[in-house]
Protein backbone atom coordinates (compact mmCIF):
# COMPACT_ATOMS: atom_id res chain seq x y z
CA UNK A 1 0.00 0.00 0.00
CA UNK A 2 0.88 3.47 -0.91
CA UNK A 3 1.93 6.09 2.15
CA UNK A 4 -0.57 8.46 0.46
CA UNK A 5 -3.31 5.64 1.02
CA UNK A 6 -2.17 5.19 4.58
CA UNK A 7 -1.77 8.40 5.61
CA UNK A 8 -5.25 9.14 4.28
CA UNK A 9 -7.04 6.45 6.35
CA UNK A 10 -5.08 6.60 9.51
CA UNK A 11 -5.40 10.62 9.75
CA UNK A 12 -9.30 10.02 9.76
CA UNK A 13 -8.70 8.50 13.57
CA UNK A 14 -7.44 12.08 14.60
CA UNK A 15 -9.27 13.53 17.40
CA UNK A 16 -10.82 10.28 18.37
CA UNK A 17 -9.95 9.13 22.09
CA UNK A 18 -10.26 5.87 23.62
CA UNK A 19 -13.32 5.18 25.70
CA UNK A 20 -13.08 1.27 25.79
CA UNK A 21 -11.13 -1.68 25.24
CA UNK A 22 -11.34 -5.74 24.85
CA UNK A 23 -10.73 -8.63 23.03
CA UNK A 24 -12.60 -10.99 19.73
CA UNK A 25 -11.98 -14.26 19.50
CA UNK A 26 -12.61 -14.68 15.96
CA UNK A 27 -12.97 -18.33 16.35
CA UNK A 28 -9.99 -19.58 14.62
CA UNK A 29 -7.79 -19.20 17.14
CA UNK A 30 -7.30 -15.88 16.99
CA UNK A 31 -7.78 -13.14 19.86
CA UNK A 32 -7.93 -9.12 18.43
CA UNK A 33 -7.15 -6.61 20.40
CA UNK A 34 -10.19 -4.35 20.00
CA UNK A 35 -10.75 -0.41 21.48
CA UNK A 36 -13.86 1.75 21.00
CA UNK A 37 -13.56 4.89 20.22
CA UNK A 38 -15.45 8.40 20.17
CA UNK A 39 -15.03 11.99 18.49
CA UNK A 40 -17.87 14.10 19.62
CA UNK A 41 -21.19 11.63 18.51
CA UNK A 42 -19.29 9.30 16.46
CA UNK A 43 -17.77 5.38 17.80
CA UNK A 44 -15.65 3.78 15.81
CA UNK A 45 -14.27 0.22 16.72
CA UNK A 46 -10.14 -0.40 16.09
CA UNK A 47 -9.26 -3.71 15.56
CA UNK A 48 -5.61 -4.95 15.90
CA UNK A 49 -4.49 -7.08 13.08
CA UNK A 50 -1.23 -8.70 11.79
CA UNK A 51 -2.44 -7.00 8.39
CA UNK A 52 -5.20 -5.29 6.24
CA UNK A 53 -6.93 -8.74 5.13
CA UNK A 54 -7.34 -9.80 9.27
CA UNK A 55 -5.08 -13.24 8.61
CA UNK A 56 -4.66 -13.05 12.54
CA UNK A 57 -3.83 -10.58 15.40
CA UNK A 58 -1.74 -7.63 15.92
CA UNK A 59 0.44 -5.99 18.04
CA UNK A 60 0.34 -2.24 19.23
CA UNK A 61 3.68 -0.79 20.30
CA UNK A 62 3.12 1.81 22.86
CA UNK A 63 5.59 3.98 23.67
CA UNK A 64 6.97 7.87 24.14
CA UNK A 65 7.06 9.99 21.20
CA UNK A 66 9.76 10.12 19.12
CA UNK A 67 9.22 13.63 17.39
CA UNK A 68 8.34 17.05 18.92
CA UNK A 69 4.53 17.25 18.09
CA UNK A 70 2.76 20.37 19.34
CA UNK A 71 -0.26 19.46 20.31
């Protein structure tokens, strides 16, 4: 995938904040990582995969920024 494609779908998630978080089994075996989320009156659900056809689950790396964002 292009980074103009990715960029373009993961900059829709701006502004969004996590309200919730669990897991789906998605009976093969497999156990997603799954948060809710909400900007203003809109929930979204972000599932964790290994990659964009869902072949399994994912991993989120969570760490301290590495850049100097203003926010």
């Amino acid at each position: 995938m292009s980074n103009k494609y990715m960029n373009q779908y993961y900059k829709q998630l701006i502004g969004f904040q996590i309200i919730n978080f669990k897991y789906r089994d998605n009976g093969y075996g497999d156990i997603f990582p799954v948060f809710k989320v909400k900007r203003e009156n809109e929930i979204l659900e972000l599932t964790v995969s290994q990659d964009p056809e869902g072949n399994g689950e994912g991993f989120l790396f969570i760490s301290e920024p590495q850049d100097r964002i203003r926010i």
